[in-house]
Protein backbone atom coordinates (compact mmCIF):
# COMPACT_ATOMS: atom_id res chain seq x y z
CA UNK A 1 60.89 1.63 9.91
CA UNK A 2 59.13 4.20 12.55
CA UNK A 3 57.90 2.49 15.72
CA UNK A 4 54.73 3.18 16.74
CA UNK A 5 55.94 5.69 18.98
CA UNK A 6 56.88 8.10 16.56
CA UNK A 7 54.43 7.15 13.71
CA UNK A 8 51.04 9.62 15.21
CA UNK A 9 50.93 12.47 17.34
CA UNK A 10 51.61 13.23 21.01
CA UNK A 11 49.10 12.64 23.00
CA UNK A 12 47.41 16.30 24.08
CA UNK A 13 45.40 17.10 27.29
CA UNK A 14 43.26 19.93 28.08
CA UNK A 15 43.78 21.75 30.31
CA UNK A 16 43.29 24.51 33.00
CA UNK A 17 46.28 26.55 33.85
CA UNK A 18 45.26 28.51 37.81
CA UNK A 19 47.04 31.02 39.19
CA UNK A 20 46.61 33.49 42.50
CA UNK A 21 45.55 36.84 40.80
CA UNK A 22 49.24 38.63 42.27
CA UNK A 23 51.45 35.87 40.47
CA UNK A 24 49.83 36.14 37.13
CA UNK A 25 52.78 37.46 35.67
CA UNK A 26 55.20 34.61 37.52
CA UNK A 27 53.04 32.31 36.19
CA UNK A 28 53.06 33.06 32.76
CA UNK A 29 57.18 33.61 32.51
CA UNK A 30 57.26 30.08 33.73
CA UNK A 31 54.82 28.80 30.82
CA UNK A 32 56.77 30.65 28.42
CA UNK A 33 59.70 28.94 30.18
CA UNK A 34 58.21 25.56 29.81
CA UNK A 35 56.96 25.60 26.14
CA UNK A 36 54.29 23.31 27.09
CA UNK A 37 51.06 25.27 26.74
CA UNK A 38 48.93 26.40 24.13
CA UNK A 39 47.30 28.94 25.62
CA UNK A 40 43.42 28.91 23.93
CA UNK A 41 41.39 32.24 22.71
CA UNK A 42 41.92 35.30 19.98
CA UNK A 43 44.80 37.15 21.37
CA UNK A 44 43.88 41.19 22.59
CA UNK A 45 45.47 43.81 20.49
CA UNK A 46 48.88 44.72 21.85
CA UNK A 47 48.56 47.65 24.52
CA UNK A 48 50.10 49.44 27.47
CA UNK A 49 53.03 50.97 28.05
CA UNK A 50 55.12 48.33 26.72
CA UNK A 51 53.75 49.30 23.73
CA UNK A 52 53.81 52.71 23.76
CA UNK A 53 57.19 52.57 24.51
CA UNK A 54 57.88 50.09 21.48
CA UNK A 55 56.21 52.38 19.58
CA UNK A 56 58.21 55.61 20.57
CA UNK A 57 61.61 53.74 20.30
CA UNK A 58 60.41 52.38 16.50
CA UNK A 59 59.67 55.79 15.30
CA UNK A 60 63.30 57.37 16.15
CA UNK A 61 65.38 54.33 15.79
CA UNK A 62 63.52 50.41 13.89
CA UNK A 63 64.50 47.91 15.50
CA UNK A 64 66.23 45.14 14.20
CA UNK A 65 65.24 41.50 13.96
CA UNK A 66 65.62 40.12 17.48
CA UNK A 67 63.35 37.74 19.15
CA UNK A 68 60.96 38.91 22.07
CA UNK A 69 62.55 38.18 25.46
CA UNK A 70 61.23 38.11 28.71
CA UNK A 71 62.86 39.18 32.09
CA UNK A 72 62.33 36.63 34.80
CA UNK A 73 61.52 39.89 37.45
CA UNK A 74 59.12 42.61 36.91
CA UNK A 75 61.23 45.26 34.67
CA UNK A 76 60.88 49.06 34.38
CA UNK A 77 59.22 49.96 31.50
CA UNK A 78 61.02 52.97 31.62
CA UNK A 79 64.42 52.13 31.91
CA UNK A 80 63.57 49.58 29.22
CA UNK A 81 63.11 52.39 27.00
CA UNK A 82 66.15 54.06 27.63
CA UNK A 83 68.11 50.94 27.47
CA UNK A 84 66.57 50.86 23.85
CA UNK A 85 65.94 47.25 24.98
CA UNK A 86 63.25 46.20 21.94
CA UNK A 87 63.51 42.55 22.52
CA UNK A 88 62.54 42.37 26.31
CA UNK A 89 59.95 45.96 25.68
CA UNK A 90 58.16 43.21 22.66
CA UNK A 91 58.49 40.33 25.19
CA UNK A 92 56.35 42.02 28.21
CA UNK A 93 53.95 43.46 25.40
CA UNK A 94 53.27 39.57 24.73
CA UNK A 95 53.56 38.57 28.09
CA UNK A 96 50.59 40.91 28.77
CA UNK A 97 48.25 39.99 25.94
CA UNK A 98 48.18 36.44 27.66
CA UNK A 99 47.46 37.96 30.73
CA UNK A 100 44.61 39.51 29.54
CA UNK A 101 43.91 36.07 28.12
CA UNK A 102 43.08 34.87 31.38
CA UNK A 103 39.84 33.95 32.92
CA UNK A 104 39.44 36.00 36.39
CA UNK A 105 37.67 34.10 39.88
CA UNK A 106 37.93 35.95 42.97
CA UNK A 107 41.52 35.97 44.24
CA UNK A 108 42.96 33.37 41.14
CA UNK A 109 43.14 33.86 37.38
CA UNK A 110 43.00 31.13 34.74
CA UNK A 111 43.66 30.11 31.19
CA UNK A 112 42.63 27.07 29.51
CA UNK A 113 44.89 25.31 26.89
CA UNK A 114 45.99 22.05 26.03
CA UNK A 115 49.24 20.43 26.30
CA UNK A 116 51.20 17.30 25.48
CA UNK A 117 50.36 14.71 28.35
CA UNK A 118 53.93 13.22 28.91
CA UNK A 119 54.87 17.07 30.04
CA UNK A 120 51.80 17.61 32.56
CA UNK A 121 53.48 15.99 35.51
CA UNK A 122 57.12 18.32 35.19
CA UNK A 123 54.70 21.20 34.49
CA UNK A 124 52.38 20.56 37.44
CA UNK A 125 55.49 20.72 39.75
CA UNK A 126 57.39 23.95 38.35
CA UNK A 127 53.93 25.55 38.98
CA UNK A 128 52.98 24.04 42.26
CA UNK A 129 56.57 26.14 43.41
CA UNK A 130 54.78 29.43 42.22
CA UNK A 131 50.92 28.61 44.36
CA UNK A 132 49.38 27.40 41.50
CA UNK A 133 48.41 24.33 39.58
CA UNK A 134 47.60 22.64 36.10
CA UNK A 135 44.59 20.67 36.07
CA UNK A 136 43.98 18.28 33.59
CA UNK A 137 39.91 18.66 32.01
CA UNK A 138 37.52 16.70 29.70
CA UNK A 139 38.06 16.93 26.51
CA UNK A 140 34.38 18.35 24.32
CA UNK A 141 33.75 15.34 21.43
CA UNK A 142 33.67 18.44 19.00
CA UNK A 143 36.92 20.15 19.82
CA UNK A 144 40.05 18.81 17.69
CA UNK A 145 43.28 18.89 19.65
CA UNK A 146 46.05 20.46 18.14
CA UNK A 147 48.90 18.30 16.55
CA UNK A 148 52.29 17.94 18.02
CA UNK A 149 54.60 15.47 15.58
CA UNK A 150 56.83 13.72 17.27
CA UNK A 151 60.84 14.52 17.14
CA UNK A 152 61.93 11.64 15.91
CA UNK A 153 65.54 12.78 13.95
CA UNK A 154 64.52 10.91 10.40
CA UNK A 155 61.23 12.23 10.35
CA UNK A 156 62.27 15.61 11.32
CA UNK A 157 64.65 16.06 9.08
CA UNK A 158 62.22 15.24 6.19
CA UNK A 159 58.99 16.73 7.72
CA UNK A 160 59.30 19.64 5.46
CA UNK A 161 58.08 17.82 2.78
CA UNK A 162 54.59 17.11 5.27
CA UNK A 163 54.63 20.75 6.56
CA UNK A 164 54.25 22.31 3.15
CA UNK A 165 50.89 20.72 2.61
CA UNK A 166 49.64 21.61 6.06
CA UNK A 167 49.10 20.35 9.28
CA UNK A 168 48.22 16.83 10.05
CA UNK A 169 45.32 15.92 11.92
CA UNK A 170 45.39 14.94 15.55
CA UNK A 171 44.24 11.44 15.12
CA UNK A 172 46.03 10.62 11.54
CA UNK A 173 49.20 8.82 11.27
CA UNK A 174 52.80 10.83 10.64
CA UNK A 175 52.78 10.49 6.69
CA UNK A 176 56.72 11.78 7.18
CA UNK A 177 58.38 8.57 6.55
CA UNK A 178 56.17 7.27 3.81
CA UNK A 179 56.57 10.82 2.00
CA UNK A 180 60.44 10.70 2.33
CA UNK A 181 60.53 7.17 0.50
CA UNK A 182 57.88 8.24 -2.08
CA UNK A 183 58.96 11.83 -3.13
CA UNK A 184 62.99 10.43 -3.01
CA UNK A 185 62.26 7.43 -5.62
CA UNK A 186 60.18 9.54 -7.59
CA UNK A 187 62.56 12.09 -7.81
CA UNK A 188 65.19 9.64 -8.58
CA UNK A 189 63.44 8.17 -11.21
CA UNK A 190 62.35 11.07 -13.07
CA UNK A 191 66.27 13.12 -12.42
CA UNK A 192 68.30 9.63 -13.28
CA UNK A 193 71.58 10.80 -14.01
CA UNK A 194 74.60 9.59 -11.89
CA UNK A 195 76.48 12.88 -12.25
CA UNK A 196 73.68 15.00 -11.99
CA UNK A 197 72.94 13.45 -8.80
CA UNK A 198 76.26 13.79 -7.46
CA UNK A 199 76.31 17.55 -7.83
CA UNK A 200 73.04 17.88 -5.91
CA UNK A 201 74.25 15.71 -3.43
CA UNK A 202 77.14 17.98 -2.89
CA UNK A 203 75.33 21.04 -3.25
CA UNK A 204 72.90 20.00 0.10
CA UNK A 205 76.15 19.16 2.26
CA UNK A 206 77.03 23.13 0.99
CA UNK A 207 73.70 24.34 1.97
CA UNK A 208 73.89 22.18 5.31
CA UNK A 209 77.12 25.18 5.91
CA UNK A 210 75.02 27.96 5.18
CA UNK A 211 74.19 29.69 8.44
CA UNK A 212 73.97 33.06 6.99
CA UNK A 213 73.33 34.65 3.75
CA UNK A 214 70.28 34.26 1.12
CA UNK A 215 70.29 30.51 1.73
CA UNK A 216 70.35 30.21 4.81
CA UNK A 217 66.76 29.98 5.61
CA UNK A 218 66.63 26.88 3.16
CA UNK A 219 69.45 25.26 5.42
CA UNK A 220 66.86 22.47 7.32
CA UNK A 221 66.21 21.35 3.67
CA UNK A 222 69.31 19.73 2.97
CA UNK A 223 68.64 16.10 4.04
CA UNK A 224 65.75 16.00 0.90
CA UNK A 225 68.50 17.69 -1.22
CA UNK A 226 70.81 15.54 -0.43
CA UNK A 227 68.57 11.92 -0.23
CA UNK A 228 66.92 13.15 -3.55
CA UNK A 229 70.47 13.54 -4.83
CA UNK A 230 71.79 10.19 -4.04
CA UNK A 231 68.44 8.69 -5.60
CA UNK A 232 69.35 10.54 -8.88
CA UNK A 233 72.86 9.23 -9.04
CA UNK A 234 71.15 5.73 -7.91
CA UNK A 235 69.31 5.75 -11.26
CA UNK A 236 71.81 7.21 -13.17
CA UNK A 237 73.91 4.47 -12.73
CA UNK A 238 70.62 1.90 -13.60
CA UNK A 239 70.30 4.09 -16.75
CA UNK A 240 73.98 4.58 -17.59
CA UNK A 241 73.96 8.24 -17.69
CA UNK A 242 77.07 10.21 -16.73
CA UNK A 243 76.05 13.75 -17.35
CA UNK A 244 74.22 12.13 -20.27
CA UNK A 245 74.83 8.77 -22.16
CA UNK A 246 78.78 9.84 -22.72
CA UNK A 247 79.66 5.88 -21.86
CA UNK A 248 81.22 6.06 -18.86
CA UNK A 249 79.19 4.59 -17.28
CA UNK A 250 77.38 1.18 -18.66
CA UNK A 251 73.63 0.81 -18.85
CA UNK A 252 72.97 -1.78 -15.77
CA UNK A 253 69.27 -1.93 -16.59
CA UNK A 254 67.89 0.03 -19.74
CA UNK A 255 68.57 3.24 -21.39
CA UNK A 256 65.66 5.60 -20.99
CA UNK A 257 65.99 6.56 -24.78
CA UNK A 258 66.02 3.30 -26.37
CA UNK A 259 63.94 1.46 -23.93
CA UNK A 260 60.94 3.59 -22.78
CA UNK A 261 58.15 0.67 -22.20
CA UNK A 262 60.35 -1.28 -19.11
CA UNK A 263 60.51 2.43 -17.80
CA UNK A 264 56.82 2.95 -18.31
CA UNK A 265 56.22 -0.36 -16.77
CA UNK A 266 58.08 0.60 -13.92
CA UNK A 267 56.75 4.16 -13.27
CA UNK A 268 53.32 2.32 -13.66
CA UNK A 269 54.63 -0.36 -10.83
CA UNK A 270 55.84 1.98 -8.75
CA UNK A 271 52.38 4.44 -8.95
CA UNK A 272 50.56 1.64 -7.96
CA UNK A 273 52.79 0.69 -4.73
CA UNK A 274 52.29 3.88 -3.56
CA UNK A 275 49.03 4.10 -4.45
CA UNK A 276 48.21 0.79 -2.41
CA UNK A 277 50.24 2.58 0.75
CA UNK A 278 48.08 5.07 0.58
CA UNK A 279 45.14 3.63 1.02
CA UNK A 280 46.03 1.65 3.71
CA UNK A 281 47.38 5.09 5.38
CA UNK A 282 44.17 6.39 4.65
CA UNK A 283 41.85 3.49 6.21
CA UNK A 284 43.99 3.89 9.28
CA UNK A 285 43.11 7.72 9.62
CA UNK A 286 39.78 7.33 9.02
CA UNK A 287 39.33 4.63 11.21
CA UNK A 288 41.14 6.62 13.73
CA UNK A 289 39.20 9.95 13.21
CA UNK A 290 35.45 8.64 12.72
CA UNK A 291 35.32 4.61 13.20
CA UNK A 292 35.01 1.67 11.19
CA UNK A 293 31.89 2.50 9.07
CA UNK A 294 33.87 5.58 8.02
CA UNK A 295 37.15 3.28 7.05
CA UNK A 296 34.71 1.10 5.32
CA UNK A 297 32.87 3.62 3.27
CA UNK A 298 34.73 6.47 2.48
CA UNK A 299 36.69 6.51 -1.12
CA UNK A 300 40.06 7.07 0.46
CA UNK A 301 38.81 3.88 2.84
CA UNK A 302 38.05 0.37 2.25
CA UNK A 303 35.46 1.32 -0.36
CA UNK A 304 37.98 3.11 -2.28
CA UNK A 305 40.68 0.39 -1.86
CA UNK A 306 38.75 -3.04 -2.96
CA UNK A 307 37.53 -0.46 -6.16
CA UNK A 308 41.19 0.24 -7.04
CA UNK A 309 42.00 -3.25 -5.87
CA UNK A 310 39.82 -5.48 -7.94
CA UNK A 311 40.25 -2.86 -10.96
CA UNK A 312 43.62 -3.84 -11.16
CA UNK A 313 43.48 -7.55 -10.88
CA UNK A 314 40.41 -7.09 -13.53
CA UNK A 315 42.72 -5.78 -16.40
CA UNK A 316 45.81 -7.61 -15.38
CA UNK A 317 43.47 -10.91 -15.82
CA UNK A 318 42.55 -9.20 -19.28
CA UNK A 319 45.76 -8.81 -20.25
CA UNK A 320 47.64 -12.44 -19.01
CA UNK A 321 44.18 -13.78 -20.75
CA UNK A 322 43.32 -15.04 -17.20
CA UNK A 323 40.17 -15.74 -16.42
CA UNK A 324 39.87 -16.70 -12.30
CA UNK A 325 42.07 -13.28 -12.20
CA UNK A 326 39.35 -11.43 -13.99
CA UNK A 327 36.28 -13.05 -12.49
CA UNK A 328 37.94 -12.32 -8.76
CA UNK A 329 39.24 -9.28 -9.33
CA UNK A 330 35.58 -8.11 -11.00
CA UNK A 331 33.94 -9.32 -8.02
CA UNK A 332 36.64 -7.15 -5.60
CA UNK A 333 35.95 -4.32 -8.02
CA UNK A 334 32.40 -4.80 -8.01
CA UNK A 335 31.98 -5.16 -4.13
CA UNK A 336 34.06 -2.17 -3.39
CA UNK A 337 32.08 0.18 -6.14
CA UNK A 338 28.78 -0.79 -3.80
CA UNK A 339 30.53 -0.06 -0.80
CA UNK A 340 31.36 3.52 -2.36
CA UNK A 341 27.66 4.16 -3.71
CA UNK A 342 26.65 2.92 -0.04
CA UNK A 343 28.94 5.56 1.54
CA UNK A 344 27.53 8.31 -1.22
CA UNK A 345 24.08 7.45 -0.70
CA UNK A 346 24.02 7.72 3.36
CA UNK A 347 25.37 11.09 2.96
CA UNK A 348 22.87 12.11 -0.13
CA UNK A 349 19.89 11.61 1.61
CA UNK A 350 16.77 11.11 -0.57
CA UNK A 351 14.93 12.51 -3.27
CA UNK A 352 16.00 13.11 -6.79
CA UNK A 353 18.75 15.54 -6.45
CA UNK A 354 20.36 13.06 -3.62
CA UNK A 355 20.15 10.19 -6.95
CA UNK A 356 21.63 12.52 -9.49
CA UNK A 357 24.49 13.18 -6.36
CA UNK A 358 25.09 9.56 -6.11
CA UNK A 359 25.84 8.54 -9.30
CA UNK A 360 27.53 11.57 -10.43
CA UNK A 361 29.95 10.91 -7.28
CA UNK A 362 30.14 7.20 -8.17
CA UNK A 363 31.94 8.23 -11.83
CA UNK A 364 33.52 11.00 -10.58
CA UNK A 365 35.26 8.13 -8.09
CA UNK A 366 36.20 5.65 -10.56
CA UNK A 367 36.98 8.29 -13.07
CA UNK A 368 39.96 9.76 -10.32
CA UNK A 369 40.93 6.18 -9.78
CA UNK A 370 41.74 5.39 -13.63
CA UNK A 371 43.26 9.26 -13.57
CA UNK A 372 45.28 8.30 -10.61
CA UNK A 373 46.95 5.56 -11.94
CA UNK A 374 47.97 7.02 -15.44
CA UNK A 375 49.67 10.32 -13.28
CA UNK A 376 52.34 7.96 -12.50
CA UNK A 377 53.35 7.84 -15.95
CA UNK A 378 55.02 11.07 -15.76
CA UNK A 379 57.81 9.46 -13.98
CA UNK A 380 58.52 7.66 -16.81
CA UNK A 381 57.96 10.96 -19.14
CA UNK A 382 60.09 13.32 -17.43
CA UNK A 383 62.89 10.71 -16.80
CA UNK A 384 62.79 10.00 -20.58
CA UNK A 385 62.74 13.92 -21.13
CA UNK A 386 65.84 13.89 -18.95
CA UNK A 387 67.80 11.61 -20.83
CA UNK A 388 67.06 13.20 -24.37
CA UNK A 389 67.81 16.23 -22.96
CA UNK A 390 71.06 14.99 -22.13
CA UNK A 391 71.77 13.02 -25.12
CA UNK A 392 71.10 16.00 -27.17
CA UNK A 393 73.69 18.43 -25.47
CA UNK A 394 76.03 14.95 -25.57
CA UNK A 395 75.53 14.95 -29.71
CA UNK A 396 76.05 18.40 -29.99
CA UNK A 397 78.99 18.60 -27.99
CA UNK A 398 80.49 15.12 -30.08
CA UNK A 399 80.03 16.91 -33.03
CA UNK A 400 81.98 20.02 -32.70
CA UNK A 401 84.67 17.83 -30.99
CA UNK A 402 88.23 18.39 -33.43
CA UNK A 403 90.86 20.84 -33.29
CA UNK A 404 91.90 23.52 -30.80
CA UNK A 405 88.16 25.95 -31.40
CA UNK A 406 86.39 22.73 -31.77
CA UNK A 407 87.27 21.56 -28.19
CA UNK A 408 86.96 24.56 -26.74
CA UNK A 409 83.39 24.68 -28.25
CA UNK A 410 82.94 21.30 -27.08
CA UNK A 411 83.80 21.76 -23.64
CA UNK A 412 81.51 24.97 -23.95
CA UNK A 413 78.65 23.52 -25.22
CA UNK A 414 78.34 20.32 -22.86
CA UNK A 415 79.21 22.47 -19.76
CA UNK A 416 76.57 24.77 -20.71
CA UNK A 417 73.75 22.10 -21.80
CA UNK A 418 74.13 20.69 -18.81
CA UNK A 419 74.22 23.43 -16.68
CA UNK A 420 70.79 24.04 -18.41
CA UNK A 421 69.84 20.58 -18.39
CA UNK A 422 70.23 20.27 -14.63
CA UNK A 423 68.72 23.26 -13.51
CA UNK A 424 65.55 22.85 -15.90
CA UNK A 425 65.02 19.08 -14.89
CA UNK A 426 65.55 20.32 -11.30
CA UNK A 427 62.96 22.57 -11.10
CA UNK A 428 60.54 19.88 -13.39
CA UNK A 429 61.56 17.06 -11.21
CA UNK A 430 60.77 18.65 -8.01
CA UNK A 431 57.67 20.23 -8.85
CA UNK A 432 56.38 17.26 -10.87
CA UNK A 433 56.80 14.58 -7.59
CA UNK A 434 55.63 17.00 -5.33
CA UNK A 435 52.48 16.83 -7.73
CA UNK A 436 52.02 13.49 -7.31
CA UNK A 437 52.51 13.22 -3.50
CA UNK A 438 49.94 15.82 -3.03
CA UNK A 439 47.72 15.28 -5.68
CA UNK A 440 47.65 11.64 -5.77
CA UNK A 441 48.29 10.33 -2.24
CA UNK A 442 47.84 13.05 -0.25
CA UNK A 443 44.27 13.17 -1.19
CA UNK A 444 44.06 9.48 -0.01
CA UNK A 445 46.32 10.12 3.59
CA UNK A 446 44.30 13.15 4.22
CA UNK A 447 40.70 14.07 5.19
CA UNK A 448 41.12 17.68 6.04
CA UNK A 449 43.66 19.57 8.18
CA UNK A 450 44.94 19.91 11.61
CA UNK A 451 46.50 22.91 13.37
CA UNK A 452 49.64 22.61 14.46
CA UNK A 453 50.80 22.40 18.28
CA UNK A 454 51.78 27.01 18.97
CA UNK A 455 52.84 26.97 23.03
CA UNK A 456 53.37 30.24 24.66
CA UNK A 457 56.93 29.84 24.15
CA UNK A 458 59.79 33.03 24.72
CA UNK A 459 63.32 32.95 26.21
CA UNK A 460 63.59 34.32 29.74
CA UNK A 461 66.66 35.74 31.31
CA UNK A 462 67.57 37.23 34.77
CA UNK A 463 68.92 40.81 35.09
CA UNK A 464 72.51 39.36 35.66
CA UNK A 465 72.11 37.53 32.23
CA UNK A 466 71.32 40.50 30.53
CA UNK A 467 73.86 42.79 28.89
């Protein structure tokens, strides 16, 4: 489990960056150096010589696909150009935009940014060397800071899964390691075959090699490959499917085909966990972002959770014919509906339209809840789908099983199903838990977006380093 530590953002600072007007340029190599600053404003269109030089260079010769550099001394523009240097001609192009970024006071120059707060005291002395200073400043109630995630390895590795749906606010808890578990046993149970899983699994320590090529740009995605892999073959074994029921394997818990309602029960189980993690995500953020009345009235908050909550307890009372489970978990459900038609109505106002609001908010509510719940049931669907998919290329491939042709057809046919089988269920598996993590959880975790954490960041060599 994540310590604290890692489980919310760095802590950001705002803050002044000051410089003596002559070492403006010093300055900023040294922040692009550090990494540490986010320099604030709407960046100046590229101009200068830099980039007229750029530009003369692109038209005769394009570049190709290196990353801006920066000299640590003032370079010649012109020998630059003749060098055909594009990288460190692209880097000074940048390196003036933030220049003209700054804010100028008599003999000094400034820029105002934020920046993690562990990194002010390392960055105050590398710029004290250079006559200047970062000075730390108030923070305005209405301005956001931007969101740095921690670098914890388990969460990194996963936090494409996050980083797809956008940027975390600055207050809300990491969602990394919750999404991991989630989207890996939901994948799992809806791409349950052991063999299946095995290939997958084998197929992200390949694309963990690829440093070059078509893949390669998917490389940092191999630890969900593989983890979603290894889930797969986890329920494969559960089910008993071996590249489809061929009985290699025996069924340690049910077989999708002949026992759908368990598997149903389960998906149904495991929706509500996560549902229930959610929320308590959820009342966290908001508690962190806007206070406790917030965390108590918003749907994804309190409100939202004692509706869900007492729902629950309400039908499983109904259905175990239980009546102290259905007259507490009415009252729950009952408490938390006012507690959502309190939140609605304080943000309504008055007046007609503001009643109409209410209560069509109010149904819309419990209507998403009910929805929310029966999405889940898709992990039982698709992992059913899976298995009849494989039990169908299984069958076909028994039946033309005989003889010299008929073996070869065999062979054929059950490579080829499930060469089908596994990219199809793949692609349905993927998509359909990344549905639900957004869709259903997400929306819970979530109450708008961040921005992510940009420093003015570039390498910087010497003139001895460079070729």
């Amino acid at each position: 489990m994540p310590s604290a530590d890692v489980s919310v953002p760095a802590r950001m600072s705002r803050v002044a960056v000051v410089a003596p007007a002559a070492r403006v340029r010093e300055v900023l190599v040294e922040l692009a150096r550090a990494g540490a600053v986010e320099l604030a404003g709407v960046l100046p269109r590229p101009e200068g010589e830099e980039v007229e030089a750029l530009r003369r260079l692109e038209a005769g010769e394009p570049p190709g696909k290196g990353t801006p550099t920066l000299l640590e001394s003032q370079p010649d523009v012109a020998a630059l150009e003749r060098e055909k240097e594009h990288e460190l001609l692209a880097g000074e192009a940048e390196l003036r935009r933030r220049a003209r970024l700054a804010v100028p006071h008599g003999s000094f120059a400034a820029w105002v940014g934020w920046a993690p707060t562990a990194a002010l005291g390392e960055l105050g002395e590398t710029l004290e060397a250079r006559g200047s200073a970062v000075v730390e400043l108030t923070r305005p109630r209405w301005i956001e800071p931007p969101t740095l995630l921690r670098a914890a390895p388990l969460q990194r590795l996963f936090r494409p899964l996050v980083s797809v749906y956008g940027t975390a606010r600055y207050r809300d808890i990491d969602p990394t390691f919750f999404t991991a578990v989630s989207f890996v046993v939901m994948f799992g149970m809806m791409f349950g075959d052991a063999g299946h899983g095995l290939v997958l699994a084998l197929l992200a320590v390949w694309l963990r090699g690829r440093r070059t090529g078509r893949l390669a740009p998917y490389r940092h995605l191999w630890a969900i490959v593989l983890a979603s892999g290894l889930a797969a073959a986890a329920f494969g074994v559960l089910y008993g499917e071996l590249f489809g029921p061929t009985d290699v394997l025996p069924t340690l818990w049910l077989d999708p085909v002949d026992d759908p309602e368990p598997l149903l029960a389960l998906a149904l189980a495991v929706g509500t966990a996560l549902l229930f993690v959610s929320y308590l995500l959820g009342i966290a953020n908001r508690w962190r972002e806007a206070g406790g009345v917030t965390a108590l009235l918003d749907p994804s908050g309190i409100a939202g959770l004692a509706t869900f909550a007492g729902g629950l307890l309400l039908v499983g009372g109904v259905y175990v014919g239980s009546l102290p489970a259905e007259i507490v978990g009415g009252v729950i459900g009952l408490g938390g509906f006012a507690l959502l038609v309190t939140g609605f109505a304080l943000r309504a106002g008055r007046g007609a339209a503001a009643v109409t609001e209410i209560g069509i908010e109010s149904v819309d509510a419990v209507t998403r809840l009910i929805s929310n719940v029966i999405s889940f049931t898709r992990l039982a669907a698709f992992g059913l789908m899976h298995a009849v998919l494989g039990a169908i290329v299984f069958a076909a491939a028994s039946a033309l099983w005989g003889g010299v042709a008929g073996v070869v057809a065999a062979v054929a046919v059950f490579t080829l199903g499930n060469v089908v089988t596994f990219s199809l269920e793949l692609l349905v598996s993927g998509v359909q838990a990344l549905r639900l993590e957004y869709y259903e959880l997400y929306s819970r975790i979530f109450a708008g977006e961040g921005h992510a954490f940009d420093p003015w960041s570039l390498p910087v060599v010497s003139l001895q380093e460079e070729p």
